[in-house]
N, C-alpha and C. Protein backbone atom coordinates (compact mmCIF):
# COMPACT_ATOMS: atom_id res chain seq x y z
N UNK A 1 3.52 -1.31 5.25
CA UNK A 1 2.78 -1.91 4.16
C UNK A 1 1.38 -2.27 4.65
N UNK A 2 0.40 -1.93 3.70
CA UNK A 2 -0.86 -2.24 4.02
C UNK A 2 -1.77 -2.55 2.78
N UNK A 3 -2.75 -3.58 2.93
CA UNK A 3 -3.47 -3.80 1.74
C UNK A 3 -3.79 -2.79 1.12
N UNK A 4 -3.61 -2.86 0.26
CA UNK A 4 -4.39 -2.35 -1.34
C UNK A 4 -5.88 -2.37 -1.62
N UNK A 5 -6.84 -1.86 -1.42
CA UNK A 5 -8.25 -2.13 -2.54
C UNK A 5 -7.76 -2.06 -3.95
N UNK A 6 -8.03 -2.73 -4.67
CA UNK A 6 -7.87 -2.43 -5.92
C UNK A 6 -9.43 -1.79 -6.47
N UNK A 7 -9.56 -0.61 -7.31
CA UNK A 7 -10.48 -0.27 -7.75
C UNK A 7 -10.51 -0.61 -9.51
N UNK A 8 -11.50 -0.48 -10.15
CA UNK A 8 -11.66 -0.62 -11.17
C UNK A 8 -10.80 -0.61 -12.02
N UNK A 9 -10.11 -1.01 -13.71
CA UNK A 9 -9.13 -0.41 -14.26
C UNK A 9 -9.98 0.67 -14.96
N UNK A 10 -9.10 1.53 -15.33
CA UNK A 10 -9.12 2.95 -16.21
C UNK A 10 -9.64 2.75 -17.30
N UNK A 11 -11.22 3.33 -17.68
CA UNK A 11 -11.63 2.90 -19.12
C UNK A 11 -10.31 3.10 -20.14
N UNK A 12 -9.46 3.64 -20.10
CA UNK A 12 -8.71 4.30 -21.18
C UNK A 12 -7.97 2.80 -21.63
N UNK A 13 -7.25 1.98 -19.71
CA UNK A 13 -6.64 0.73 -20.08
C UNK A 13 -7.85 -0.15 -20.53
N UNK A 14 -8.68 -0.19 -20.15
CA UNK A 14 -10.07 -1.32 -20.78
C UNK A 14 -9.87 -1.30 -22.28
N UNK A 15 -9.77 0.01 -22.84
CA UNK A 15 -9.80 0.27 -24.11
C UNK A 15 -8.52 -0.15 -24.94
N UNK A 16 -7.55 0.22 -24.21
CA UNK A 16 -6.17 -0.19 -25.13
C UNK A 16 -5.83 -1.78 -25.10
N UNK A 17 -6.65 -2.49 -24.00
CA UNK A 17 -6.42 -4.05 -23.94
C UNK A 17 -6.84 -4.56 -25.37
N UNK A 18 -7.55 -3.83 -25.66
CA UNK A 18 -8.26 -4.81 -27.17
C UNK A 18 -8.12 -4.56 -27.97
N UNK A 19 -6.96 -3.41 -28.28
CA UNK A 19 -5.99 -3.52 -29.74
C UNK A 19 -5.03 -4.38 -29.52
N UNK A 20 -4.73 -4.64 -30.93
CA UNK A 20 -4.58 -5.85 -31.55
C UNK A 20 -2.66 -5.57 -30.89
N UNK A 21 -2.30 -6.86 -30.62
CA UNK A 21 -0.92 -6.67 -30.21
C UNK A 21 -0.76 -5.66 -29.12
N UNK A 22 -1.44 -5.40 -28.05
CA UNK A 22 -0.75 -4.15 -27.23
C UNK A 22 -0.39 -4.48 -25.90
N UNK A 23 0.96 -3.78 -25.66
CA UNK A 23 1.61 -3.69 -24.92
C UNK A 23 1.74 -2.70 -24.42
N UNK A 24 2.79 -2.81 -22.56
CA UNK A 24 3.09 -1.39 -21.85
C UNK A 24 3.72 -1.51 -22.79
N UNK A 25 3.87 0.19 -22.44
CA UNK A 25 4.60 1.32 -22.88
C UNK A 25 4.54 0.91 -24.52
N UNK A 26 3.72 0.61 -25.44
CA UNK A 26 3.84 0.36 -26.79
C UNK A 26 3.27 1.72 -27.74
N UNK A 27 2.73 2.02 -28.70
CA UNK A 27 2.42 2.96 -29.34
C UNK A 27 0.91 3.68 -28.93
N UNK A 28 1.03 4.61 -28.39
CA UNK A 28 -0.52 5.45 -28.38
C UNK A 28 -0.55 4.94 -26.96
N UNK A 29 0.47 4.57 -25.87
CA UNK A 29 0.25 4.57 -24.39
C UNK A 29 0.47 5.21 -23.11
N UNK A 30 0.71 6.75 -23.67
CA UNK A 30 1.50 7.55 -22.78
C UNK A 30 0.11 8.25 -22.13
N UNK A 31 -1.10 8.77 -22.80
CA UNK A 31 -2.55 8.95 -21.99
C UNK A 31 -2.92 7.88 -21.64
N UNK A 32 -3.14 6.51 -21.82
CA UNK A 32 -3.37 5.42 -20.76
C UNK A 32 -2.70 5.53 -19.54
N UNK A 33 -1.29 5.32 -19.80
CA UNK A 33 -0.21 5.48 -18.70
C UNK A 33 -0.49 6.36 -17.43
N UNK A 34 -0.75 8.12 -17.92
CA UNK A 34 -1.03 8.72 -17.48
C UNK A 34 -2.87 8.32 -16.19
N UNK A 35 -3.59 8.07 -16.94
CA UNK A 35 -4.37 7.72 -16.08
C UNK A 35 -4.19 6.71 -15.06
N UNK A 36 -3.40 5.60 -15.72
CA UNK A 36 -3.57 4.65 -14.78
C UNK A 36 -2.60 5.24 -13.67
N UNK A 37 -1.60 6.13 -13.50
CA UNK A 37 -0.64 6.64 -12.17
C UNK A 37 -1.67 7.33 -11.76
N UNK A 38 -2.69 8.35 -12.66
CA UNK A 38 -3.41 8.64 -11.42
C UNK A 38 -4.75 7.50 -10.29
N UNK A 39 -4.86 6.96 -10.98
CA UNK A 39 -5.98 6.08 -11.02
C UNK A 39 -5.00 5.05 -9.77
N UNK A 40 -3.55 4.67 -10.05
CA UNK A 40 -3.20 4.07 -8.53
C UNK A 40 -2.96 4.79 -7.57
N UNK A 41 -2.58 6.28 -7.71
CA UNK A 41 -2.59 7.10 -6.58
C UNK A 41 -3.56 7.24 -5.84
N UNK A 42 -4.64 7.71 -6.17
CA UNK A 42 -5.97 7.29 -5.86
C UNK A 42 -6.63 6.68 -4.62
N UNK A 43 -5.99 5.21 -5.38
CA UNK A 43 -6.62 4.38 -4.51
C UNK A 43 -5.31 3.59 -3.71
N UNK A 44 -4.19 3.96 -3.80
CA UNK A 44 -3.51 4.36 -2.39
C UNK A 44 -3.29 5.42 -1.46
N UNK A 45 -4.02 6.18 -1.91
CA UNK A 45 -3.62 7.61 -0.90
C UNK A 45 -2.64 8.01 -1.08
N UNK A 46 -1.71 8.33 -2.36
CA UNK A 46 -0.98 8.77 -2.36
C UNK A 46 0.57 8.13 -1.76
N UNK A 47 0.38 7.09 -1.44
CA UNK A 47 1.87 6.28 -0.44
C UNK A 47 2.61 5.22 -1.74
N UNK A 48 3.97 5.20 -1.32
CA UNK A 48 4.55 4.37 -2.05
C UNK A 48 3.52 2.60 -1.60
N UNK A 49 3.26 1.85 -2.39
CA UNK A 49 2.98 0.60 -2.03
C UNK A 49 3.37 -0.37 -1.05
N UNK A 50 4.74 0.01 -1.48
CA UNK A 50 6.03 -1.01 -0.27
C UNK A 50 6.33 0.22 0.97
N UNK A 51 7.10 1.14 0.76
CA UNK A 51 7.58 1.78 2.05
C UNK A 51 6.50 2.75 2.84
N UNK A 52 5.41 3.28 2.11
CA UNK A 52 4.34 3.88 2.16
C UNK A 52 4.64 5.52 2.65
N UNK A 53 5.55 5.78 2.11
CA UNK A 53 6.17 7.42 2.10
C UNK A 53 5.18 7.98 0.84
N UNK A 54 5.43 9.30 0.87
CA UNK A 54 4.36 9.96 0.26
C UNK A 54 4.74 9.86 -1.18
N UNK A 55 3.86 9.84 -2.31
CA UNK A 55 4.60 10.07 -3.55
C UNK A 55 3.47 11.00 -3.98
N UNK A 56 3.59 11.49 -5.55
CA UNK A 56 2.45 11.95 -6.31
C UNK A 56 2.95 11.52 -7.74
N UNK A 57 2.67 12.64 -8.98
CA UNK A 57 2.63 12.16 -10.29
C UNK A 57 4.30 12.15 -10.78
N UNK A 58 4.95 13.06 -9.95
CA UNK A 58 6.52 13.07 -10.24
C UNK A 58 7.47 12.61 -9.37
N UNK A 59 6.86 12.14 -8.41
CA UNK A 59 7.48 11.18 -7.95
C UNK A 59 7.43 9.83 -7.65
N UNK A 60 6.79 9.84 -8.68
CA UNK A 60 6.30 7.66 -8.34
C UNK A 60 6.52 7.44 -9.60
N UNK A 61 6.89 5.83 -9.49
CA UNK A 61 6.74 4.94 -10.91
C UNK A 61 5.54 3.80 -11.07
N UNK A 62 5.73 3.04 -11.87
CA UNK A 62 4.47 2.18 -11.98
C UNK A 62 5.30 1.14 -11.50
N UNK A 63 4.92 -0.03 -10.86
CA UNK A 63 5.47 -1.78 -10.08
C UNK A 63 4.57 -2.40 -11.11
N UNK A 64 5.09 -3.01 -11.89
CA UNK A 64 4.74 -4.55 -11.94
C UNK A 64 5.15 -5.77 -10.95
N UNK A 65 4.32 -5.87 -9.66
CA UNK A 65 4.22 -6.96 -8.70
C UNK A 65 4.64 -8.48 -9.68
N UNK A 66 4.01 -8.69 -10.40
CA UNK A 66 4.58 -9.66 -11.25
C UNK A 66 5.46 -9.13 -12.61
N UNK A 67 6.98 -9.45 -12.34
CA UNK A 67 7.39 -8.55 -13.32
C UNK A 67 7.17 -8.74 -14.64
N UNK A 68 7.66 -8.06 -15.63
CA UNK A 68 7.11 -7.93 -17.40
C UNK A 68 7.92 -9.11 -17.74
N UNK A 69 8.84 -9.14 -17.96
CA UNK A 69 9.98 -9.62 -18.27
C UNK A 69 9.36 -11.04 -18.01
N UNK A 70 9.07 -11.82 -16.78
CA UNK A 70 8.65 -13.23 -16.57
C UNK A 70 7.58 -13.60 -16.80
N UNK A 71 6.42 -12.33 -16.53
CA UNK A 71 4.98 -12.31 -16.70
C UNK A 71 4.38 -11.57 -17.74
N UNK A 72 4.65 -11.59 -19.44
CA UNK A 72 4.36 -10.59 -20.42
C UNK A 72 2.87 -11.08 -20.13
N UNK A 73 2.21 -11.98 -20.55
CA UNK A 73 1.00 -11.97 -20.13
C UNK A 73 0.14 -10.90 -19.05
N UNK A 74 0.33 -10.85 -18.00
CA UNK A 74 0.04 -9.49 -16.91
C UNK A 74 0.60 -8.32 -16.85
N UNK A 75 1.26 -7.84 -17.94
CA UNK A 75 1.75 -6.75 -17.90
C UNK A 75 0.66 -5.68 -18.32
N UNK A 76 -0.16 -5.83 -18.73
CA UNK A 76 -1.21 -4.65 -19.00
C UNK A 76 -2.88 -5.08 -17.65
N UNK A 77 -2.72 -6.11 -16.74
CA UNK A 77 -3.55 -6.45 -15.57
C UNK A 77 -3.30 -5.08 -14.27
N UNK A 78 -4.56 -4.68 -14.45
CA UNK A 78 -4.45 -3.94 -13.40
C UNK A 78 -4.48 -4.11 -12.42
N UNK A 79 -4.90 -5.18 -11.84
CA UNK A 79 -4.65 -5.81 -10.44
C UNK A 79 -2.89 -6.39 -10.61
N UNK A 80 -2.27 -6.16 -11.31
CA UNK A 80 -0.80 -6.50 -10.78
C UNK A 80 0.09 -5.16 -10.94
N UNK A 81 -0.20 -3.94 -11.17
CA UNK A 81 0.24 -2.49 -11.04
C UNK A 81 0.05 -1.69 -9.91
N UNK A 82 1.32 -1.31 -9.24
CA UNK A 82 1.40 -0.88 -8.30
C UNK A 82 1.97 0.79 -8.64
N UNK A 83 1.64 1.89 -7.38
CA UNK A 83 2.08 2.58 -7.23
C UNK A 83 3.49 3.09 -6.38
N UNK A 84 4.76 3.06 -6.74
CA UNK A 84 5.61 3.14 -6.17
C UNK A 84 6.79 3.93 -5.83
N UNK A 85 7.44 4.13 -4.62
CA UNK A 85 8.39 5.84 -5.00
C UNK A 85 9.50 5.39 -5.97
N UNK A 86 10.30 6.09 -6.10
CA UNK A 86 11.24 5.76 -6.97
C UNK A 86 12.53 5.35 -6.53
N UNK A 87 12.55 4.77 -5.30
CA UNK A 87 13.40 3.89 -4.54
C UNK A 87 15.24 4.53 -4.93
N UNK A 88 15.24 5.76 -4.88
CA UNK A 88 16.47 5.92 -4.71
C UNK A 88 17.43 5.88 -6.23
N UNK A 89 16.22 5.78 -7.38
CA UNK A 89 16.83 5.33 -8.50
C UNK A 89 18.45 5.63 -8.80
N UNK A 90 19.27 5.18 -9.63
CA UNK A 90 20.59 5.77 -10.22
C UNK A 90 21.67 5.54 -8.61
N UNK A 91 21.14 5.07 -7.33
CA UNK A 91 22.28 4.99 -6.47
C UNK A 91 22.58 3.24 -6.15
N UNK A 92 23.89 3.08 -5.39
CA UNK A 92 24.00 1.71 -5.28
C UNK A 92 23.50 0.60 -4.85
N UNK A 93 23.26 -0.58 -5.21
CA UNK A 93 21.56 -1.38 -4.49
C UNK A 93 21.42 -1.22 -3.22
N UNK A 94 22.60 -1.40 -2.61
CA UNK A 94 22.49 -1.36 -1.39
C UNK A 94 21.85 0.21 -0.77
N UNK A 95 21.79 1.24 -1.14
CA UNK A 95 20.42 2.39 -1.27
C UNK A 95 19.23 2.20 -1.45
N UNK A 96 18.62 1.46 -2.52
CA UNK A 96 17.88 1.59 -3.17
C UNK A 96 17.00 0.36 -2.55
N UNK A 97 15.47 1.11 -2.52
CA UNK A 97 14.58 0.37 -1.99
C UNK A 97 13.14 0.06 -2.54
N UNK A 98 12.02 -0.55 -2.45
CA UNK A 98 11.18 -0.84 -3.15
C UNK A 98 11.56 -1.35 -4.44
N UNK A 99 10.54 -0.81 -5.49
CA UNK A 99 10.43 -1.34 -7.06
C UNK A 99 12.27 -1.32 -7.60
N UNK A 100 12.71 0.22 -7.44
CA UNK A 100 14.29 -0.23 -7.96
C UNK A 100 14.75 -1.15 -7.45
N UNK A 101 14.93 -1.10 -6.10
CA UNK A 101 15.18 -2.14 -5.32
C UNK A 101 15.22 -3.85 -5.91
N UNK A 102 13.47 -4.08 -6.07
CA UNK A 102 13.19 -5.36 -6.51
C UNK A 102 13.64 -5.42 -7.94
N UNK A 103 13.48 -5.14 -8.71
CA UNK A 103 13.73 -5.05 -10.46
C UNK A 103 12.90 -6.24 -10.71
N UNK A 104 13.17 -7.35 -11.34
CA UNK A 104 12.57 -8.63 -11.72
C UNK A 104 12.66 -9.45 -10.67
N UNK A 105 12.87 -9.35 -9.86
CA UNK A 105 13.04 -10.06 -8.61
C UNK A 105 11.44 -10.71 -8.07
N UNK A 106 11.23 -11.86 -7.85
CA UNK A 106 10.33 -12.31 -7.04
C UNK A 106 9.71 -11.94 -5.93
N UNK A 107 8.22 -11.48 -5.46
CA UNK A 107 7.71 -11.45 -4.25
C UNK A 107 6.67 -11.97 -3.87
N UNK A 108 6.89 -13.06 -3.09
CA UNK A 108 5.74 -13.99 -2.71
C UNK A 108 4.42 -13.21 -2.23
N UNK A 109 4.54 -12.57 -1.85
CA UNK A 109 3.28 -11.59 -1.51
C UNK A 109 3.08 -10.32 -2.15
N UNK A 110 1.54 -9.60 -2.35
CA UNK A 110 1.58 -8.60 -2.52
C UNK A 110 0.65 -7.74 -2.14
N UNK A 111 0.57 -6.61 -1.78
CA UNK A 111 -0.41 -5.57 -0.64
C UNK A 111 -1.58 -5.89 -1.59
N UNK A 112 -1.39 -5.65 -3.07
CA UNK A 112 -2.76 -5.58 -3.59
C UNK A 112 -3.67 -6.68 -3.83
N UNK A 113 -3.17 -7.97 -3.15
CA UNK A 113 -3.72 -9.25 -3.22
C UNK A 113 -4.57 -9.36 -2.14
N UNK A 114 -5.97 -9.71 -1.91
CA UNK A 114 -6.74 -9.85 -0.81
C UNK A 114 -6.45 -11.30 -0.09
N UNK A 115 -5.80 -12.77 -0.59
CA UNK A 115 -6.17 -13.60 -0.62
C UNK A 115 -4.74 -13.62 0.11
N UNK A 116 -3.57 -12.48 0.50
CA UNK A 116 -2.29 -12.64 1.02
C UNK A 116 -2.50 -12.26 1.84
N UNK A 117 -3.51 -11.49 2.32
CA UNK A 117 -3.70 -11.50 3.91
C UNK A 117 -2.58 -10.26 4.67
N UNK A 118 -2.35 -9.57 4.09
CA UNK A 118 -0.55 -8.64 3.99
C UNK A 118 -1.35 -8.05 5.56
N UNK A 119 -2.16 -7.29 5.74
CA UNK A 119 -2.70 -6.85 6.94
C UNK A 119 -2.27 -7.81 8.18
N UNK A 120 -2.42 -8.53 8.05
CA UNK A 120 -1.91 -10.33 9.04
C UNK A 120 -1.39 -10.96 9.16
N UNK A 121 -0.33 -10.77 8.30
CA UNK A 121 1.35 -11.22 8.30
C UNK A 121 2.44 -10.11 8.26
N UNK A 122 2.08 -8.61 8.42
CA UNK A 122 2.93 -7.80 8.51
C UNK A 122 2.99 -7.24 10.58
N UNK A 123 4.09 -6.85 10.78
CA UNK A 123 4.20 -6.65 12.09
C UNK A 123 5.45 -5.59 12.06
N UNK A 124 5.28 -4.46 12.69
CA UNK A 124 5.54 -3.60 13.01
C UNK A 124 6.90 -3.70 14.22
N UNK A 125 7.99 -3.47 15.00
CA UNK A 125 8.31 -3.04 16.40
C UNK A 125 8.45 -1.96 16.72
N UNK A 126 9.05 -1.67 18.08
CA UNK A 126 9.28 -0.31 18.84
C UNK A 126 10.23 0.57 18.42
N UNK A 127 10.74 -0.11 17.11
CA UNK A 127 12.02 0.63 16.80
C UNK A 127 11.61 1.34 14.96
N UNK A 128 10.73 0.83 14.71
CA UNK A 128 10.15 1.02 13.21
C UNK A 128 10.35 0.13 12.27
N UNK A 129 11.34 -0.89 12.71
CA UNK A 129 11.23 -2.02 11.46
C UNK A 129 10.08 -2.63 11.18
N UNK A 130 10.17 -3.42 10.10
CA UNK A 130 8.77 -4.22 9.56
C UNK A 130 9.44 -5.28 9.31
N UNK A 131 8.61 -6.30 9.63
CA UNK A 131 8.95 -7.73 9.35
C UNK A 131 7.68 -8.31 9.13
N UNK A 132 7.73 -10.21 8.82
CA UNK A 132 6.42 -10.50 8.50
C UNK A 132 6.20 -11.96 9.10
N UNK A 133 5.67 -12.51 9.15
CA UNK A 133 5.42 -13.84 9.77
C UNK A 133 5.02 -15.19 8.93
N UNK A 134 5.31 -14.55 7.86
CA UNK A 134 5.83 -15.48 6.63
C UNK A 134 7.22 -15.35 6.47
N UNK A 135 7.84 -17.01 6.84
CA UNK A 135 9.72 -16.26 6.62
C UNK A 135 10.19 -16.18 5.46
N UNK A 136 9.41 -16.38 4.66
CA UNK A 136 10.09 -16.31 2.97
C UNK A 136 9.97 -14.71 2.63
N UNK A 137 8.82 -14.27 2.78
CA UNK A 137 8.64 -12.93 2.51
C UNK A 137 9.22 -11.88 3.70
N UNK A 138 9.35 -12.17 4.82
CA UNK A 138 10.26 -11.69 5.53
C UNK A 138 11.51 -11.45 4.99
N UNK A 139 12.09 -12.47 4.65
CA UNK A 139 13.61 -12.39 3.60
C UNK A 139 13.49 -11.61 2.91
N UNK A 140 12.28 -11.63 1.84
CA UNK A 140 12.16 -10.57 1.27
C UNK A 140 11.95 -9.17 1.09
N UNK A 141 11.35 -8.91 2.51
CA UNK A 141 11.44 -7.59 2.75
C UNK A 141 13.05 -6.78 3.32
N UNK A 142 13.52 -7.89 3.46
CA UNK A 142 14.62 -7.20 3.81
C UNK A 142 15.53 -6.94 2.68
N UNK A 143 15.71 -8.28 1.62
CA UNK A 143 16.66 -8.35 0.73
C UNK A 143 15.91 -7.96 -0.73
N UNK A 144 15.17 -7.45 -1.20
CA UNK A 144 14.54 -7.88 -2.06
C UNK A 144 13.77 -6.13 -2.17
N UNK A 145 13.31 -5.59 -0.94
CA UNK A 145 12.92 -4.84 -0.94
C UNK A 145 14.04 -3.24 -0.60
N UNK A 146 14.46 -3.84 0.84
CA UNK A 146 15.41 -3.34 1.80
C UNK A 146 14.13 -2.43 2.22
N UNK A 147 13.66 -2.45 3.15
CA UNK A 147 12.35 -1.86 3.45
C UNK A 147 12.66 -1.57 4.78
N UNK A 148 14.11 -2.19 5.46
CA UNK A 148 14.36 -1.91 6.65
C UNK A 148 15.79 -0.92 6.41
N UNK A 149 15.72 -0.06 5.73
CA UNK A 149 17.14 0.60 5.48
C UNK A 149 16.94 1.68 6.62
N UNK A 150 17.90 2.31 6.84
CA UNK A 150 17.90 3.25 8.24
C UNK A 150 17.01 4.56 8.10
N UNK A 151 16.94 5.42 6.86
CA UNK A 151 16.12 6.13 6.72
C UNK A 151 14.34 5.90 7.26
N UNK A 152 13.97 4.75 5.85
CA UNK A 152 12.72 4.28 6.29
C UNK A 152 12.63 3.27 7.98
N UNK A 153 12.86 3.30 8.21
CA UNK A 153 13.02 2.57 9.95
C UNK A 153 13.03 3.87 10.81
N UNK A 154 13.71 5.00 10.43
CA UNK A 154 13.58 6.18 11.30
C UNK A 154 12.27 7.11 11.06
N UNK A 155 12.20 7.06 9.58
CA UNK A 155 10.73 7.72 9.25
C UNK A 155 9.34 7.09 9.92
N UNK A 156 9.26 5.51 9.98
CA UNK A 156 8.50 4.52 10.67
C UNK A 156 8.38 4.96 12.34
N UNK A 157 9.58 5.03 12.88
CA UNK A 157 9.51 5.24 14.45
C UNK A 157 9.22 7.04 14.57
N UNK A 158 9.54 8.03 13.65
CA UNK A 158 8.62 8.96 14.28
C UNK A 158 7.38 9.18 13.79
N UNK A 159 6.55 8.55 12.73
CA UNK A 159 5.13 7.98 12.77
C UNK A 159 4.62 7.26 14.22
N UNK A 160 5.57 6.31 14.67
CA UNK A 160 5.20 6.21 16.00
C UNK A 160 5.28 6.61 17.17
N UNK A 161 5.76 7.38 17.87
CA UNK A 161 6.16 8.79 18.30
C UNK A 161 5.28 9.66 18.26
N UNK A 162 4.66 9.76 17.46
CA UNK A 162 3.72 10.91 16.83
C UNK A 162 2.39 10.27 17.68
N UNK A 163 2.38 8.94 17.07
CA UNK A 163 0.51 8.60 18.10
C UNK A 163 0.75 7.94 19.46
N UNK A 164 1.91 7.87 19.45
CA UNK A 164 2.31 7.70 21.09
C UNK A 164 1.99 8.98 21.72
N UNK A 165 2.58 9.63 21.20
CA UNK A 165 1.92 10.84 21.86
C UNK A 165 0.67 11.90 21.92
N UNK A 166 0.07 11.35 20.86
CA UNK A 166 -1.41 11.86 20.91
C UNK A 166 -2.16 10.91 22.05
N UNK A 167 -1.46 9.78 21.98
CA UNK A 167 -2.40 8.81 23.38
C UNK A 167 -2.31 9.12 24.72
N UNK A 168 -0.81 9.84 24.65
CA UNK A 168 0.04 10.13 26.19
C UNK A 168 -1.16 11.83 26.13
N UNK A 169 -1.52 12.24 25.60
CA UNK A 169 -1.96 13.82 26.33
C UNK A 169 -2.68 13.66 26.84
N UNK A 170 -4.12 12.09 27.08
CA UNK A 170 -4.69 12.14 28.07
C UNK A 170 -4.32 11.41 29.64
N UNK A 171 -4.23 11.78 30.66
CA UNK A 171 -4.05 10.86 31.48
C UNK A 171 -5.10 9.76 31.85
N UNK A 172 -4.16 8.53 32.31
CA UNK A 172 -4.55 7.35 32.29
C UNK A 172 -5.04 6.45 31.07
N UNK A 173 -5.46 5.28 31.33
CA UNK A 173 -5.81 4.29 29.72
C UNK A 173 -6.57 5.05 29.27
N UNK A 174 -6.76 4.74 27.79
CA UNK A 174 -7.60 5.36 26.64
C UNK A 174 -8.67 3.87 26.80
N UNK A 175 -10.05 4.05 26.31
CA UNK A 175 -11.17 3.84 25.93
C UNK A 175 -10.98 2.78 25.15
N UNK A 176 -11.22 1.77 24.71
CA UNK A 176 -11.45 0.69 23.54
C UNK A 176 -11.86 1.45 22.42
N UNK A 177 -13.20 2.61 22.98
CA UNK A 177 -13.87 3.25 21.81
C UNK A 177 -12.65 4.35 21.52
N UNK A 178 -12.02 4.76 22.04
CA UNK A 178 -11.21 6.07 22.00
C UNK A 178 -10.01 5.67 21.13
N UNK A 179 -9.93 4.47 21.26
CA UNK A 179 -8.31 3.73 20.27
C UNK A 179 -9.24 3.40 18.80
N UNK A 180 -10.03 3.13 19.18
CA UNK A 180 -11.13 2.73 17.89
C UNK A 180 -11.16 4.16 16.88
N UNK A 181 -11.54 4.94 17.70
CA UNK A 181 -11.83 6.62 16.78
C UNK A 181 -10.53 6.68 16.23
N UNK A 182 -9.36 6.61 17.00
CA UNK A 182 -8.36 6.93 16.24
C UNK A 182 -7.76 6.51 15.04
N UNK A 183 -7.81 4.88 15.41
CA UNK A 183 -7.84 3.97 13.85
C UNK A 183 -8.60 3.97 12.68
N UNK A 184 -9.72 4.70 12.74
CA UNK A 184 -10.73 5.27 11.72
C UNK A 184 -10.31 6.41 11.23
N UNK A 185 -9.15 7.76 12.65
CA UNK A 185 -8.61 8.78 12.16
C UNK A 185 -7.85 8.68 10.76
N UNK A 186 -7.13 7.86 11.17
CA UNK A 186 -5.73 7.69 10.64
C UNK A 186 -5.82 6.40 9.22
N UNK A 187 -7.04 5.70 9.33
CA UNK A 187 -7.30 4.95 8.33
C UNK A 187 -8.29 6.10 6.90
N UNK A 188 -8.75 7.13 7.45
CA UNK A 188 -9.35 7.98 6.53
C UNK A 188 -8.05 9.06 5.89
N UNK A 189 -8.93 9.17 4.59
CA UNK A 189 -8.35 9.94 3.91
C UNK A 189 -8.67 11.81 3.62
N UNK A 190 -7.66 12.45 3.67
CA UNK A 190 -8.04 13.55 3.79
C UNK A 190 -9.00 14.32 2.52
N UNK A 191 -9.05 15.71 2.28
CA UNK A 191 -10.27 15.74 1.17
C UNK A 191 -8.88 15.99 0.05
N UNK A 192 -8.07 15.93 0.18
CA UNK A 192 -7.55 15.52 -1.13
C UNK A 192 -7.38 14.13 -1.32
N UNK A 193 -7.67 12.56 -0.96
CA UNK A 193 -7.57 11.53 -1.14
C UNK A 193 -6.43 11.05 -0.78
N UNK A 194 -5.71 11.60 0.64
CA UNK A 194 -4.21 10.98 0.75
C UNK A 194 -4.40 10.44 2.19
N UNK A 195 -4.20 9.81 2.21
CA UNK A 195 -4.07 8.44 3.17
C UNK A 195 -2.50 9.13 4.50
N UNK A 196 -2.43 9.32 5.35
CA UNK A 196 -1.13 9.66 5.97
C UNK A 196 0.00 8.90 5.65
N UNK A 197 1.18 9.26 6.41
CA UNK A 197 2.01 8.85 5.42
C UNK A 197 2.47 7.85 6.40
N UNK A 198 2.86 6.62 6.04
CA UNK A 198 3.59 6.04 7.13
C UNK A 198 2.40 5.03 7.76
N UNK A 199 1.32 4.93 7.75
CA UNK A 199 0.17 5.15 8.62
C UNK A 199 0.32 3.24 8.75
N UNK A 200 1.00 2.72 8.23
CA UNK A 200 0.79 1.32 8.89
C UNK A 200 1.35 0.71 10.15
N UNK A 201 2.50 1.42 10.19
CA UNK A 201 2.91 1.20 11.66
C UNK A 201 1.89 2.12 12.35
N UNK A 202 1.53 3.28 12.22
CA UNK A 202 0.42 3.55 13.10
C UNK A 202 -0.64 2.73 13.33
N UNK A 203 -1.41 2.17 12.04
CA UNK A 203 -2.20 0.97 12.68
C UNK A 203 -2.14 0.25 13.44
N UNK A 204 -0.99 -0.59 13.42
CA UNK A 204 -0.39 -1.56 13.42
C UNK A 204 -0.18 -0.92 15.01
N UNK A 205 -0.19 -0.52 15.23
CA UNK A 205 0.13 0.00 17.35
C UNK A 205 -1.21 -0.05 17.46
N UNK A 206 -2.06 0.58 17.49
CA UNK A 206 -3.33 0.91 17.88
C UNK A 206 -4.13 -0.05 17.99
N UNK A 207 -4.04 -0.63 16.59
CA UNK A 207 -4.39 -2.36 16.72
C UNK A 207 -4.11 -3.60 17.90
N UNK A 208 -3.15 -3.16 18.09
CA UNK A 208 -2.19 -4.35 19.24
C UNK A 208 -2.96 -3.31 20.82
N UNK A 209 -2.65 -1.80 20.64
CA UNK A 209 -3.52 -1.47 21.97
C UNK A 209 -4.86 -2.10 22.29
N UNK A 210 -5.58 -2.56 21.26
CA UNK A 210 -7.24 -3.16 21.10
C UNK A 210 -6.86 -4.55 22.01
């Protein structure tokens, strides 16, 4: 997990905010809709929000971070819409991760919040789990999210693996500047706008090498 920029909302949602009575998913919202998945892909690079595996237009859903159901008020706020995979939909909770995962469920934090600091309370180990240094949201990543299920924990450790070993082909320490280039590698997006996949535990090492 890694912060969010949030970019602008989608003239299309600017526009549908100010008919009279409107709601998600209500009448005449399926071209809003449409923009706004592309419009969060975008500006995540293409990664689920929570597990940060790859998604695109058929394989992601929309997150309400604050759900509809408790928060009708923010349900059309684009700063509380997330881009997310589809967590395993239709299998048993105990599968299912991210947004299915959460449903209406509470999360004290969220990537797309600047003021949560998610960059600075998330922590990475040697094995690919993620945990956080907030213990409430810690709980929550485990129970709430399941963000540590065995799949994503194995996908996490060969993301790390991967720049372990781009560091190991030179002999001896790497450079301050040389760990630096790489975190700029791996923080850029390619020329289709996708962010790598996985890429926060990669930070998240390279960072701690600094």
């Amino acid at each position: 997990m890694r912060q969010i920029i949030k970019n602008r909302e989608p003239n299309e949602l600017a526009l549908y905010k100010r008919l009279k009575d409107a709601i998600y998913d209500g009448p005449n919202f399926t071209e809003v809709k449409d923009k706004i998945r592309q419009s969060l892909l975008l500006e995540q690079g293409f990664l689920c929000a929570y597990c940060m595996e790859r998604i695109d237009l058929n394989s992601m859903k929309i997150e309400h971070w604050a759900c509809q159901h408790s928060n009708q008020e923010m349900q059309l706020e684009y700063t509380n819409l997330l881009a997310c995979c589809k967590g395993h939909e239709g299998s048993p909770p105990k599968e299912q991760t991210c947004d299915t995962r959460k449903g209406g469920n509470a999360l004290k934090l969220s990537p797309a919040n600047a003021n949560h600091r998610i960059n600075e309370v998330i922590n990475y180990d040697h094995q690919g789990q993620i945990t956080s240094t907030d213990d409430e949201f810690n709980i929550q990543i485990n129970q709430v999210l399941n963000l540590n299920k065995h799949r994503l924990k194995s996908n996490r450790l060969t993301a790390l693996i991967m720049i372990q070993r781009e560091l190991h082909q030179k002999i001896g320490e790497r450079k301050r500047s040389e760990i630096q280039r790489l975190i700029d590698k791996y923080n850029q997006r390619n020329q289709h706008g996708k962010l790598p996949e996985y890429y926060g535990i990669i930070i998240h090492y390279l960072q701690r090498k600094l």
